[in-house]
PDB file of N, CA and C in Angstrom:
ATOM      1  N   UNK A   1    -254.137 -89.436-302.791  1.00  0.00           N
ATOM      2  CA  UNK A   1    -253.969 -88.008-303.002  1.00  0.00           C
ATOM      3  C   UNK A   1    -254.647 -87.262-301.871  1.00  0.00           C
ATOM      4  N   UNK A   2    -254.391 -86.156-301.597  1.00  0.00           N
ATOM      5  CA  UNK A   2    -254.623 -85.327-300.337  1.00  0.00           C
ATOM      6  C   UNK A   2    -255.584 -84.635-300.942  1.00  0.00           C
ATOM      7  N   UNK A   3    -256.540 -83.887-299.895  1.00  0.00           N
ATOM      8  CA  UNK A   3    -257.545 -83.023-299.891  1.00  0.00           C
ATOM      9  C   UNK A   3    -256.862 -82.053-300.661  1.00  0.00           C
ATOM     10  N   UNK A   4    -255.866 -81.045-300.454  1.00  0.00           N
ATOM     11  CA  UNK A   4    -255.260 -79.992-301.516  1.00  0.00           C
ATOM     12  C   UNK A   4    -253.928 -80.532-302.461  1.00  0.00           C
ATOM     13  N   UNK A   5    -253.758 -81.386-302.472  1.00  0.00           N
ATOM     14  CA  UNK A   5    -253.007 -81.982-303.461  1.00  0.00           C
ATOM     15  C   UNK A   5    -251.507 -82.053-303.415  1.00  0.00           C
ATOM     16  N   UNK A   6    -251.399 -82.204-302.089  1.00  0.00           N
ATOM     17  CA  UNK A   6    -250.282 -81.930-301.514  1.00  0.00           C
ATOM     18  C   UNK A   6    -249.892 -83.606-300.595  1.00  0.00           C
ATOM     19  N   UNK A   7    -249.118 -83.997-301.142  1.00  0.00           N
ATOM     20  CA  UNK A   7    -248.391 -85.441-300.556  1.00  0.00           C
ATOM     21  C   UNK A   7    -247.035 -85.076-299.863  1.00  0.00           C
ATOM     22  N   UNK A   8    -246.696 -85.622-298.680  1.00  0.00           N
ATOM     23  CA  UNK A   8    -245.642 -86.167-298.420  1.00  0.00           C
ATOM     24  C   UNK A   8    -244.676 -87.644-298.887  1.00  0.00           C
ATOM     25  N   UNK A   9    -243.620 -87.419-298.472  1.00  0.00           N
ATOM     26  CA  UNK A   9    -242.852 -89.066-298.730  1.00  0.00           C
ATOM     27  C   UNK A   9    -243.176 -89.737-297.667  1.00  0.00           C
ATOM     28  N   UNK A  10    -243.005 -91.209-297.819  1.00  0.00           N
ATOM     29  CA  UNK A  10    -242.907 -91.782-296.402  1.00  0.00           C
ATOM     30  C   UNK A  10    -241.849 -91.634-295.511  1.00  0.00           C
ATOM     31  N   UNK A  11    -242.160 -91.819-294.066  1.00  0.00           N
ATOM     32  CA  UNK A  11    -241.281 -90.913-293.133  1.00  0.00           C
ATOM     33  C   UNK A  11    -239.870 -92.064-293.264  1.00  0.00           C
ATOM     34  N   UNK A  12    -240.300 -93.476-293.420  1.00  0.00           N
ATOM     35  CA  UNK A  12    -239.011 -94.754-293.755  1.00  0.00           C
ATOM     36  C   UNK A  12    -237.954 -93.921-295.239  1.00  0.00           C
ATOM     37  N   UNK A  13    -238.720 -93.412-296.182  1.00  0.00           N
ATOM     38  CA  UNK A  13    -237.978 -93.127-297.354  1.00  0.00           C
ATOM     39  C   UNK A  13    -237.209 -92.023-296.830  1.00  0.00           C
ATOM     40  N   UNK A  14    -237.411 -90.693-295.809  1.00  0.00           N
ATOM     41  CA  UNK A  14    -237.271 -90.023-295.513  1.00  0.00           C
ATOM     42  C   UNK A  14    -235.677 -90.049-294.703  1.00  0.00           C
ATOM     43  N   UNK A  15    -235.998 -90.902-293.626  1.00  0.00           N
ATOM     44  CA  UNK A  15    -234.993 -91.743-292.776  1.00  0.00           C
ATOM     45  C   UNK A  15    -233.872 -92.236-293.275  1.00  0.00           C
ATOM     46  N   UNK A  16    -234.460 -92.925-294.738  1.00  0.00           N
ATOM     47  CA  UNK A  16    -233.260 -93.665-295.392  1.00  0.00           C
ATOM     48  C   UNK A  16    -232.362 -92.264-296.229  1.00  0.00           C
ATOM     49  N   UNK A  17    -232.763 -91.957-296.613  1.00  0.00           N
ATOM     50  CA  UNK A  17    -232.491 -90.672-297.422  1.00  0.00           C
ATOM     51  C   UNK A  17    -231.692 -89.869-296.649  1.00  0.00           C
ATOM     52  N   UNK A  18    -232.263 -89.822-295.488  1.00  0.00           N
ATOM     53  CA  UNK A  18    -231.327 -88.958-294.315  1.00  0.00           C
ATOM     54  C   UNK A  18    -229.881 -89.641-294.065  1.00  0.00           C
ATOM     55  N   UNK A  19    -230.477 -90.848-293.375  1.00  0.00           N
ATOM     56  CA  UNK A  19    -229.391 -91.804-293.278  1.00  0.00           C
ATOM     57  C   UNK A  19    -228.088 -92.070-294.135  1.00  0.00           C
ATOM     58  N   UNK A  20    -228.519 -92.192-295.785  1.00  0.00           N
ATOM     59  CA  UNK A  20    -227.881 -92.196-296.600  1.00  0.00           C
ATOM     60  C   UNK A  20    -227.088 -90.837-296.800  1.00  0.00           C
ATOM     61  N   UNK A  21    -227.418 -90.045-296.884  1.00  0.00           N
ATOM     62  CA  UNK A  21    -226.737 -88.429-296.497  1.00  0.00           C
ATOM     63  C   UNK A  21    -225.882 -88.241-295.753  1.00  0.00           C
ATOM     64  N   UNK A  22    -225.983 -88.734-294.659  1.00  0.00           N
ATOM     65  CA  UNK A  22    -225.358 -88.532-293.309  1.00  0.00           C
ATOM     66  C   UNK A  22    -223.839 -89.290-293.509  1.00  0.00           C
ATOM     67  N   UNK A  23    -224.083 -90.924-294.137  1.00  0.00           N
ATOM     68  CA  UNK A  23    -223.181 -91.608-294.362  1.00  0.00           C
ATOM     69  C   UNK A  23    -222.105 -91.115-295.533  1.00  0.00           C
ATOM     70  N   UNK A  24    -223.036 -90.560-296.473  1.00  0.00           N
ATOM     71  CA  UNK A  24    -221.502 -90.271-297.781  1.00  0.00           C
ATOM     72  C   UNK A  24    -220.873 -88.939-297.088  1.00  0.00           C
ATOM     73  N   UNK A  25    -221.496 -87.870-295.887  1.00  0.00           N
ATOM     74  CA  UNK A  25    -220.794 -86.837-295.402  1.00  0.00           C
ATOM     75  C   UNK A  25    -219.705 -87.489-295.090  1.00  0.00           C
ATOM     76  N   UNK A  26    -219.777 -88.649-293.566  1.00  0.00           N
ATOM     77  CA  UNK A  26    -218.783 -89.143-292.895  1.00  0.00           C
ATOM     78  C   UNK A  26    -217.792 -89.555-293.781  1.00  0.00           C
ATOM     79  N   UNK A  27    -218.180 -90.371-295.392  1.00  0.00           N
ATOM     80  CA  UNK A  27    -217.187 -90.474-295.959  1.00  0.00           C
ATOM     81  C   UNK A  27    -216.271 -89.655-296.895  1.00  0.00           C
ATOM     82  N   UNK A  28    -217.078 -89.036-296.973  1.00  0.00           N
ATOM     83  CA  UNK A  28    -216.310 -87.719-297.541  1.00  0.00           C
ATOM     84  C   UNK A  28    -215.017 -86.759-296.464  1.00  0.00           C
ATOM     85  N   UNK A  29    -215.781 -86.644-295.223  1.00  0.00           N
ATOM     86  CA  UNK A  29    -214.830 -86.535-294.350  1.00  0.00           C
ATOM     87  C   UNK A  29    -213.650 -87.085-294.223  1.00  0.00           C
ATOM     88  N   UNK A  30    -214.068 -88.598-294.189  1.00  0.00           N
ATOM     89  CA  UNK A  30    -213.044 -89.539-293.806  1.00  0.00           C
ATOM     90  C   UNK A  30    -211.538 -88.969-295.003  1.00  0.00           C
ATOM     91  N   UNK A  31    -212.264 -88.950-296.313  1.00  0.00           N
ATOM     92  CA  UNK A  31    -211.748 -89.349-297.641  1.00  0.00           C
ATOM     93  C   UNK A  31    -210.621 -87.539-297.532  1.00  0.00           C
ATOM     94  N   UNK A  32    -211.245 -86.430-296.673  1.00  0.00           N
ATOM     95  CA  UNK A  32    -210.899 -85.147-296.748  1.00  0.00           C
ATOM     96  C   UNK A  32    -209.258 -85.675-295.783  1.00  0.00           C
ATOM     97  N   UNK A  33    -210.065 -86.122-294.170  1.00  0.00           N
ATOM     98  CA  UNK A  33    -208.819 -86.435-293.493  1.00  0.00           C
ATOM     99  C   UNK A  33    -208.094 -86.855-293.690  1.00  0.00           C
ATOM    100  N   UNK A  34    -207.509 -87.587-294.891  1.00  0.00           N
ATOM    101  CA  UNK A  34    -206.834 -88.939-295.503  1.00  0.00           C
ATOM    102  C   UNK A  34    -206.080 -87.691-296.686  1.00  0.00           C
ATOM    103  N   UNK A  35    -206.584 -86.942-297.626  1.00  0.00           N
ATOM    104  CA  UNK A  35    -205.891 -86.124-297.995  1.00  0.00           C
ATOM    105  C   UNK A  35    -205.599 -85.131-297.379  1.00  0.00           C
ATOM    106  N   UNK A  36    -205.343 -84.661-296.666  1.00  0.00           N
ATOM    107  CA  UNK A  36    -204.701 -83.893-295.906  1.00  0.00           C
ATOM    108  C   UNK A  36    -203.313 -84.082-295.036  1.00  0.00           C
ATOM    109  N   UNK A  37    -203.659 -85.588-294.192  1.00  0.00           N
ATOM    110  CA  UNK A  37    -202.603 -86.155-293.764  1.00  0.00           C
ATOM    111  C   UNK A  37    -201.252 -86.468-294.932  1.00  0.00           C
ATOM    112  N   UNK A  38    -202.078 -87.043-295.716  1.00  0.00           N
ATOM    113  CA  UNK A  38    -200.986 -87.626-297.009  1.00  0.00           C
ATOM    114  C   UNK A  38    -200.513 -86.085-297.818  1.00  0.00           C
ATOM    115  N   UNK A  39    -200.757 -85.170-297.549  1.00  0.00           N
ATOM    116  CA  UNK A  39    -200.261 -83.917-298.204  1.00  0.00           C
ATOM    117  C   UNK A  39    -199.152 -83.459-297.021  1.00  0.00           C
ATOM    118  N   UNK A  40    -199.709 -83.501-295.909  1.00  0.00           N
ATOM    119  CA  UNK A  40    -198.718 -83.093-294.498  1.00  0.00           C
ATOM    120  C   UNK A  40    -197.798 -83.968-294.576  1.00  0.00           C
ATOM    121  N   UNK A  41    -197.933 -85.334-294.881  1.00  0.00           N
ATOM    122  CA  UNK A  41    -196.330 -86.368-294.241  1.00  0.00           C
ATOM    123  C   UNK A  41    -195.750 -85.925-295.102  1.00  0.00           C
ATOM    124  N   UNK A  42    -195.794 -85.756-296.543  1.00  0.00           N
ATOM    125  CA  UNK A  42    -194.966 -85.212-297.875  1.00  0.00           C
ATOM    126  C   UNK A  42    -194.415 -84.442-297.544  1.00  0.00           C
ATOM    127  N   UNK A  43    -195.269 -83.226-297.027  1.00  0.00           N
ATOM    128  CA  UNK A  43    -194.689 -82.210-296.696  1.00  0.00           C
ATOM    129  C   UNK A  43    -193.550 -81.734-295.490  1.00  0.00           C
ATOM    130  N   UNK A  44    -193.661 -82.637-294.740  1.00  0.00           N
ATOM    131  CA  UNK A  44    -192.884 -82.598-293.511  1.00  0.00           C
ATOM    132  C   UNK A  44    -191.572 -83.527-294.096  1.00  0.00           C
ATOM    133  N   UNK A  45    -191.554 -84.270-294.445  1.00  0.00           N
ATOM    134  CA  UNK A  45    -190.433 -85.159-295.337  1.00  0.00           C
ATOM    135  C   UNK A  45    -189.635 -84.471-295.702  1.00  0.00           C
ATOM    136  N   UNK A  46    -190.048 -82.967-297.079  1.00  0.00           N
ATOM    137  CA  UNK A  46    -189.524 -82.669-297.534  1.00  0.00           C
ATOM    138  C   UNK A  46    -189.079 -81.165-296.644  1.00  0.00           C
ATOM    139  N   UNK A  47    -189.814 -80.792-295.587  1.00  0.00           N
ATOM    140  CA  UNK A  47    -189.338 -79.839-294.720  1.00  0.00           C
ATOM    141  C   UNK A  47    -188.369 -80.401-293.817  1.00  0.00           C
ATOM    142  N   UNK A  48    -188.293 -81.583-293.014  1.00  0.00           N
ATOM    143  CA  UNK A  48    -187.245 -82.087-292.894  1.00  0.00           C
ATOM    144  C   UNK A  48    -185.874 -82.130-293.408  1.00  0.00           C
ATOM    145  N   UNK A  49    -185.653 -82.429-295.123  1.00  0.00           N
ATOM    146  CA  UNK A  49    -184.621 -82.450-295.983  1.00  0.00           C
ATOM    147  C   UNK A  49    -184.208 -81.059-296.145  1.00  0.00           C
ATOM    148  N   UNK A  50    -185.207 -80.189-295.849  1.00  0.00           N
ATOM    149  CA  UNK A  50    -184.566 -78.916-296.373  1.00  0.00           C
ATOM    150  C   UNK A  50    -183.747 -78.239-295.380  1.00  0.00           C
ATOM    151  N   UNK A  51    -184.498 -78.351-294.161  1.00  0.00           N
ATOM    152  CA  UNK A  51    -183.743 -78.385-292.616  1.00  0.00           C
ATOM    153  C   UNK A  51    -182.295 -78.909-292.946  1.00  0.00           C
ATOM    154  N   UNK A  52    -182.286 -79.552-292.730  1.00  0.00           N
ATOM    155  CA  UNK A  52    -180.980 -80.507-293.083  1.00  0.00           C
ATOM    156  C   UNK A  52    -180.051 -79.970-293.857  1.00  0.00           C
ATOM    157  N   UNK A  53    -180.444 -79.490-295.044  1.00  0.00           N
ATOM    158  CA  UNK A  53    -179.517 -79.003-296.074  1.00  0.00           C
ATOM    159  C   UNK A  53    -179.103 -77.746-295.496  1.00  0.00           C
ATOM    160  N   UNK A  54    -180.209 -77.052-295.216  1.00  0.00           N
ATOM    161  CA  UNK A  54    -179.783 -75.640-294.899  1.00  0.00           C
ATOM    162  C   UNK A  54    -178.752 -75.667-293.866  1.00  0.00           C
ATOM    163  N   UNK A  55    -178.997 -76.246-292.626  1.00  0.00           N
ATOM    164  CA  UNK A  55    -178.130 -76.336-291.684  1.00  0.00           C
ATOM    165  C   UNK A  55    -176.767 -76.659-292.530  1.00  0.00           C
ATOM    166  N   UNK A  56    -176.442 -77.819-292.678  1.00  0.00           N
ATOM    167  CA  UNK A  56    -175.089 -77.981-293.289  1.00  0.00           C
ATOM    168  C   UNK A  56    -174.666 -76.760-294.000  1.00  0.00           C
ATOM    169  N   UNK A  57    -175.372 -75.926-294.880  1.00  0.00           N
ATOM    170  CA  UNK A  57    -175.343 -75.388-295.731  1.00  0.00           C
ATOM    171  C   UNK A  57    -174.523 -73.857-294.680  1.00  0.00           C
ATOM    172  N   UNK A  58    -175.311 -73.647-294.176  1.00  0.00           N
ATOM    173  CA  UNK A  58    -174.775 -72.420-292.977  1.00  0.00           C
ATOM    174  C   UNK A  58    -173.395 -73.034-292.296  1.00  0.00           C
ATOM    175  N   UNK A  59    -173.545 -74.036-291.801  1.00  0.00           N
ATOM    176  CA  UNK A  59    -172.371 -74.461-291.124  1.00  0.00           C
ATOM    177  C   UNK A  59    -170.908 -74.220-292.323  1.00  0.00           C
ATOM    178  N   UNK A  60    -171.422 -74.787-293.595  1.00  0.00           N
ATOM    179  CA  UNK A  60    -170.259 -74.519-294.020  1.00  0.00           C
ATOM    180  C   UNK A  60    -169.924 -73.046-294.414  1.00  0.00           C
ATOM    181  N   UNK A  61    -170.679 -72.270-294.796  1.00  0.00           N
ATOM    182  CA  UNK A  61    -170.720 -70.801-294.886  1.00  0.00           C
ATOM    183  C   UNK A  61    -169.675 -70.123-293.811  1.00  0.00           C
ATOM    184  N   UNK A  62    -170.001 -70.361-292.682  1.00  0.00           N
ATOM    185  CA  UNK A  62    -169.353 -69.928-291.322  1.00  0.00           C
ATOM    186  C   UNK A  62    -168.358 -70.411-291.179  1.00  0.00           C
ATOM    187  N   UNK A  63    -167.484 -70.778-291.789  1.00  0.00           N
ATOM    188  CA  UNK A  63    -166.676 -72.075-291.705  1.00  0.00           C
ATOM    189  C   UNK A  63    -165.922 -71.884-293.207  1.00  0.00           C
ATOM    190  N   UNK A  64    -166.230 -70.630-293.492  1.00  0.00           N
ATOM    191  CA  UNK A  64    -165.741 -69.883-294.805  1.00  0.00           C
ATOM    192  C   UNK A  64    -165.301 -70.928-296.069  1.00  0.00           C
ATOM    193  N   UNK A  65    -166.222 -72.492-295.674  1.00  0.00           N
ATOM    194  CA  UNK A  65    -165.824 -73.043-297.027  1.00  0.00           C
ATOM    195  C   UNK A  65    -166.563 -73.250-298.170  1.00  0.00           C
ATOM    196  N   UNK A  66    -167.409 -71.862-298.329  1.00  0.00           N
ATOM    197  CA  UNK A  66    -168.725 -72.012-298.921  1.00  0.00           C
ATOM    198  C   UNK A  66    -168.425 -70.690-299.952  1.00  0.00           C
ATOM    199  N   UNK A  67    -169.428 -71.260-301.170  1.00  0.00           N
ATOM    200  CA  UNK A  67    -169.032 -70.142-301.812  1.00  0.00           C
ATOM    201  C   UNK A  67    -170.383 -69.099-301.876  1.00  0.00           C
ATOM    202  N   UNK A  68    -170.699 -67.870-302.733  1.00  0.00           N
ATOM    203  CA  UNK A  68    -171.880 -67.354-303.027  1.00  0.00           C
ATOM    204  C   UNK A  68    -172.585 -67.982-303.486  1.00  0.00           C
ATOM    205  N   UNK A  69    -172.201 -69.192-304.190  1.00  0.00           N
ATOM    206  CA  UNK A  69    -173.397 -69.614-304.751  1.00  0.00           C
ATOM    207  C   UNK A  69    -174.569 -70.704-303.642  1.00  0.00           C
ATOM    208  N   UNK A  70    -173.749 -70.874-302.488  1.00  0.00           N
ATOM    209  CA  UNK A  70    -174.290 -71.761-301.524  1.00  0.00           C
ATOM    210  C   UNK A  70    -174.818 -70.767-300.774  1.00  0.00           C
ATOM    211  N   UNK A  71    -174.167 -69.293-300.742  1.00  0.00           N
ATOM    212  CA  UNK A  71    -175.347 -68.662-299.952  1.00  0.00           C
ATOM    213  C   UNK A  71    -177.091 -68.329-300.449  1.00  0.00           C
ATOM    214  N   UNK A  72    -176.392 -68.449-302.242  1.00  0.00           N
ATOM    215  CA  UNK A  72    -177.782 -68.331-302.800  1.00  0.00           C
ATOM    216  C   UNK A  72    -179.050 -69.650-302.441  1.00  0.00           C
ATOM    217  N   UNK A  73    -178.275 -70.662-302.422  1.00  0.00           N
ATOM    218  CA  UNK A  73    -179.119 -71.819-302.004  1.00  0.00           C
ATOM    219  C   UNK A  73    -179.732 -71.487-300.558  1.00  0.00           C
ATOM    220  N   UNK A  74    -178.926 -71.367-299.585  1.00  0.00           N
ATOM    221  CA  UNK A  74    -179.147 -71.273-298.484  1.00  0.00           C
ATOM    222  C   UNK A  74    -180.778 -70.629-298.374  1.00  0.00           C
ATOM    223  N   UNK A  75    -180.563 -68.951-298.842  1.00  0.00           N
ATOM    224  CA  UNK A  75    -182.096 -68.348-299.525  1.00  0.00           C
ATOM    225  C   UNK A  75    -182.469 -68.961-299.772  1.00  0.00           C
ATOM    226  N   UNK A  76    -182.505 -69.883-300.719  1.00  0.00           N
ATOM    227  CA  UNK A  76    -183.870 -70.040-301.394  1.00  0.00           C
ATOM    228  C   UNK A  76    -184.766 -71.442-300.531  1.00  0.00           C
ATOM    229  N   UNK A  77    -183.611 -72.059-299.896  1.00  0.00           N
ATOM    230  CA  UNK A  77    -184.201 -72.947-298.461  1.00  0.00           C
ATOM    231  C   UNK A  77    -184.764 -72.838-297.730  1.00  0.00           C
ATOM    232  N   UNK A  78    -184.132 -71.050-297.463  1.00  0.00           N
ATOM    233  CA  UNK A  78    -185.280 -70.780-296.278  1.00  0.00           C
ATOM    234  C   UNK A  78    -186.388 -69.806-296.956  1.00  0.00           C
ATOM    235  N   UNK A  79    -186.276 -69.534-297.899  1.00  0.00           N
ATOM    236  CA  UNK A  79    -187.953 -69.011-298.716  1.00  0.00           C
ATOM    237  C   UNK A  79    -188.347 -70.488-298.735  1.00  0.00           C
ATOM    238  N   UNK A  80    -188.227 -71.921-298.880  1.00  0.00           N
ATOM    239  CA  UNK A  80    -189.166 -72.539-298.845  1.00  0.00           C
ATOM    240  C   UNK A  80    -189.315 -73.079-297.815  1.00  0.00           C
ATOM    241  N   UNK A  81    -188.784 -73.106-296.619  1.00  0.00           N
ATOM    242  CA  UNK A  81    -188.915 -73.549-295.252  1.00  0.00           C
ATOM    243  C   UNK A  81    -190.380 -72.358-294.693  1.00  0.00           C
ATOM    244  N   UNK A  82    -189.847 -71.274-295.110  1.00  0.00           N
ATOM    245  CA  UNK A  82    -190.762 -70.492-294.212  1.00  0.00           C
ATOM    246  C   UNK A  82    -191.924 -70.756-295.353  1.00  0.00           C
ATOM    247  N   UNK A  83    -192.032 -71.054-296.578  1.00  0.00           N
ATOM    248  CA  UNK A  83    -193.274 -71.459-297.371  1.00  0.00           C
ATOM    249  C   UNK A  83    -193.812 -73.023-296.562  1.00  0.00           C
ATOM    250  N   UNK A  84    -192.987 -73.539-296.378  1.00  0.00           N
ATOM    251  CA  UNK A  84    -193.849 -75.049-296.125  1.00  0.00           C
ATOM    252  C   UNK A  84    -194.376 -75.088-294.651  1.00  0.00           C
ATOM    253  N   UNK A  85    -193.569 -73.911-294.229  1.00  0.00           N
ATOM    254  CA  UNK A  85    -194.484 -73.726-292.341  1.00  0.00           C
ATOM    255  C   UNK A  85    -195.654 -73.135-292.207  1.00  0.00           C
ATOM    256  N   UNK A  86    -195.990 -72.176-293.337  1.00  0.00           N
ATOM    257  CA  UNK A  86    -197.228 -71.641-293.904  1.00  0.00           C
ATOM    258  C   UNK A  86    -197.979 -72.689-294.135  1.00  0.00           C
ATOM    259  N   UNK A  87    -197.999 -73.527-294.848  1.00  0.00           N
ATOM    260  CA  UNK A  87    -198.534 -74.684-295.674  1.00  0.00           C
ATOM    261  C   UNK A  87    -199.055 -75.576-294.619  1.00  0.00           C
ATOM    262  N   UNK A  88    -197.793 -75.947-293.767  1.00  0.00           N
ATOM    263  CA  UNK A  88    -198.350 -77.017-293.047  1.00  0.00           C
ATOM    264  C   UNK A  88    -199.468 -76.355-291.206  1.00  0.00           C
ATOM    265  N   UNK A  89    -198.890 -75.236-291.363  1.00  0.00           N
ATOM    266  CA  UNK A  89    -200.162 -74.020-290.330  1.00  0.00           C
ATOM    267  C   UNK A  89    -201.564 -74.468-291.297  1.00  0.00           C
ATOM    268  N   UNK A  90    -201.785 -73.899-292.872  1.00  0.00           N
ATOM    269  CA  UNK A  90    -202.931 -74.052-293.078  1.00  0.00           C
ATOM    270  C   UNK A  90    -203.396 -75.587-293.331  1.00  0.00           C
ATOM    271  N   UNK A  91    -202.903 -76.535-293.366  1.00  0.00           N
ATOM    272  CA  UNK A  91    -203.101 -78.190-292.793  1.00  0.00           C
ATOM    273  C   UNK A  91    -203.523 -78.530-292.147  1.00  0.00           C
ATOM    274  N   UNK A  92    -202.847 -78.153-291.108  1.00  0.00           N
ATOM    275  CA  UNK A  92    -202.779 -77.981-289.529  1.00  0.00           C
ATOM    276  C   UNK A  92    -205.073 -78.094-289.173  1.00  0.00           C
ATOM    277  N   UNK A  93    -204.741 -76.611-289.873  1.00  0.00           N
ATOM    278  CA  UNK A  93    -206.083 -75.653-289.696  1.00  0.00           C
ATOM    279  C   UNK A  93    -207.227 -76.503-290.684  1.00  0.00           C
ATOM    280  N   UNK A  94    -207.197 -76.910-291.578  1.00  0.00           N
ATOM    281  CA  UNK A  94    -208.312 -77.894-291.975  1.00  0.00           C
ATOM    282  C   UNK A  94    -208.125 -79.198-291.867  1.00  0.00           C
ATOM    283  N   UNK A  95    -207.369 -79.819-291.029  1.00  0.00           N
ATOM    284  CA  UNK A  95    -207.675 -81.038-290.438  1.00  0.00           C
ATOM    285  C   UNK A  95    -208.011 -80.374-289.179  1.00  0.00           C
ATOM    286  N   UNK A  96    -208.091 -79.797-288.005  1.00  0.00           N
ATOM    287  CA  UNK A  96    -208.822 -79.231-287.190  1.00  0.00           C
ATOM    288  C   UNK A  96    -210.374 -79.119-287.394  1.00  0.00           C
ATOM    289  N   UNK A  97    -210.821 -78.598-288.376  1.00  0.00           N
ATOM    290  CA  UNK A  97    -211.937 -78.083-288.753  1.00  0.00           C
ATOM    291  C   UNK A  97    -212.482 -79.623-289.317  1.00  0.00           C
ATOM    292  N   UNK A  98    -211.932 -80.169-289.956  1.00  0.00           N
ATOM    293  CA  UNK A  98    -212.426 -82.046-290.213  1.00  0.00           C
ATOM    294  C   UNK A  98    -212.423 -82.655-289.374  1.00  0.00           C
ATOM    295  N   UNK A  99    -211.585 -82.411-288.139  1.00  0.00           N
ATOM    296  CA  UNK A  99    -211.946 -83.152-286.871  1.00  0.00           C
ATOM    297  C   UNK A  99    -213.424 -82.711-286.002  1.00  0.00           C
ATOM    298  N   UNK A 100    -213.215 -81.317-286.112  1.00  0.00           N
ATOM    299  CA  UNK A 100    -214.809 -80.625-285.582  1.00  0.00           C
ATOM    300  C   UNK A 100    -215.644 -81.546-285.858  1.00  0.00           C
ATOM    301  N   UNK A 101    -215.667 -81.252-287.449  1.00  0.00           N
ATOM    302  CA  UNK A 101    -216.907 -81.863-288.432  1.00  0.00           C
ATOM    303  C   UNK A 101    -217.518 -83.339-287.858  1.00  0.00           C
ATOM    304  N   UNK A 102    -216.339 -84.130-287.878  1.00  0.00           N
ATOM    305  CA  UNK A 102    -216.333 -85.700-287.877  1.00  0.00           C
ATOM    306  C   UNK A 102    -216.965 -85.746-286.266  1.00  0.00           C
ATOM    307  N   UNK A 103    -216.407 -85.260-285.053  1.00  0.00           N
ATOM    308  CA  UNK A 103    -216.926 -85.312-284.220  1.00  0.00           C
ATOM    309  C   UNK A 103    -218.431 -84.700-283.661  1.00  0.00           C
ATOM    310  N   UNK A 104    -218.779 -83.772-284.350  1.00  0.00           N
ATOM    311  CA  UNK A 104    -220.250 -83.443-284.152  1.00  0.00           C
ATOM    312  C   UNK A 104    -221.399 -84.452-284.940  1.00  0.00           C
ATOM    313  N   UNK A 105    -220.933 -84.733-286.199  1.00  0.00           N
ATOM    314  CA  UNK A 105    -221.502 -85.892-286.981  1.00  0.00           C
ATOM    315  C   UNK A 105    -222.219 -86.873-286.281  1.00  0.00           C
ATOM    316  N   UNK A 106    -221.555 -87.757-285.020  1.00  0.00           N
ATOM    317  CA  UNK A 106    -222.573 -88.680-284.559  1.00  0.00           C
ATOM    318  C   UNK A 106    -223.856 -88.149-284.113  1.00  0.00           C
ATOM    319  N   UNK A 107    -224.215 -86.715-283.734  1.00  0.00           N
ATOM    320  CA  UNK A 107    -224.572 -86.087-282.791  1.00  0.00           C
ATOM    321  C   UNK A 107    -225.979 -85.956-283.929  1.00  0.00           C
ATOM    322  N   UNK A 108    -225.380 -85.715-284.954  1.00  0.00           N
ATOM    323  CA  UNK A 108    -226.839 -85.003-286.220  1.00  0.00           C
ATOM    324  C   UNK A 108    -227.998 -86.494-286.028  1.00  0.00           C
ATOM    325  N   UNK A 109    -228.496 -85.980-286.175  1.00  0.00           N
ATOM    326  CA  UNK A 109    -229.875 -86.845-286.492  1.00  0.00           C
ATOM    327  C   UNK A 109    -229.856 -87.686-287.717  1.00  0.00           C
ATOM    328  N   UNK A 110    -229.928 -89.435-287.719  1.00  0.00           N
ATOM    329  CA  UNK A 110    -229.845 -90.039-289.223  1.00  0.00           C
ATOM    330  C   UNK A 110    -231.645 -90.591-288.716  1.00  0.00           C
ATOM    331  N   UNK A 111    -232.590 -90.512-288.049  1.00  0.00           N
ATOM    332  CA  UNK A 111    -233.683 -91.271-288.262  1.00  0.00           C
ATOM    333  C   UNK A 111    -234.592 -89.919-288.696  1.00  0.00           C
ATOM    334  N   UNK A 112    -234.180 -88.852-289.586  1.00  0.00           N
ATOM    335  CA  UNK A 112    -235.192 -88.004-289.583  1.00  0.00           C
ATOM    336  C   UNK A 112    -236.151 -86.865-288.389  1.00  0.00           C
ATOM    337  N   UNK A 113    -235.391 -87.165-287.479  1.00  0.00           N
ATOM    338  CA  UNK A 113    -236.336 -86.618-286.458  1.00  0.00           C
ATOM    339  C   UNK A 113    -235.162 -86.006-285.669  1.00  0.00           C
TER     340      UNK A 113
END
């Protein structure tokens, strides 16, 4: 016990503690980058298919063998085209910001000091 009653930890428990910290960040990172990607390929899959449809979808329009109800589709393709380009911008933008993260990480201090 100390003169005013005041203890520290040991600087090894300290280290490990740090250490251990440092490591579930990186994996948490890791575990962030991994959902994100797997939300983007989905998403591009299905922005792909919609591409696709729509195009055909116009082509036949123009091509006067389409009825109103394919123009209604057409809408609502591209309300979700221009939704999933939103989506995959803000993706985009926090796997950016997880790459920051992950790359400054080696840089932090794991021995406490």
């Amino acid at each position: 016990m100390s003169l005013f009653g005041f203890r520290t930890r040991s600087a090894e428990r300290d280290q490990a503690t740090d250490a251990q910290r440092i490591e579930r960040l990186a994996s948490l990172l890791d575990q962030l980058a991994a959902e994100i990607s797997a939300e983007r390929s989905g998403l591009q899959q299905r922005y792909s298919s919609s591409t696709t449809d729509a195009a055909f979808l116009v082509d036949a329009i123009e091509n006067d063998s389409a009825s109103a109800r394919l123009q209604e589709r057409v809408d609502e393709l591209t309300g979700s085209i221009l939704a999933c380009e939103r989506r995959l911008e803000v993706l985009s933008q926090q796997a950016s910001l997880v790459d920051e993260l992950k790359a400054v990480l080696p840089r932090f201090p794991r021995n406490g000091s």
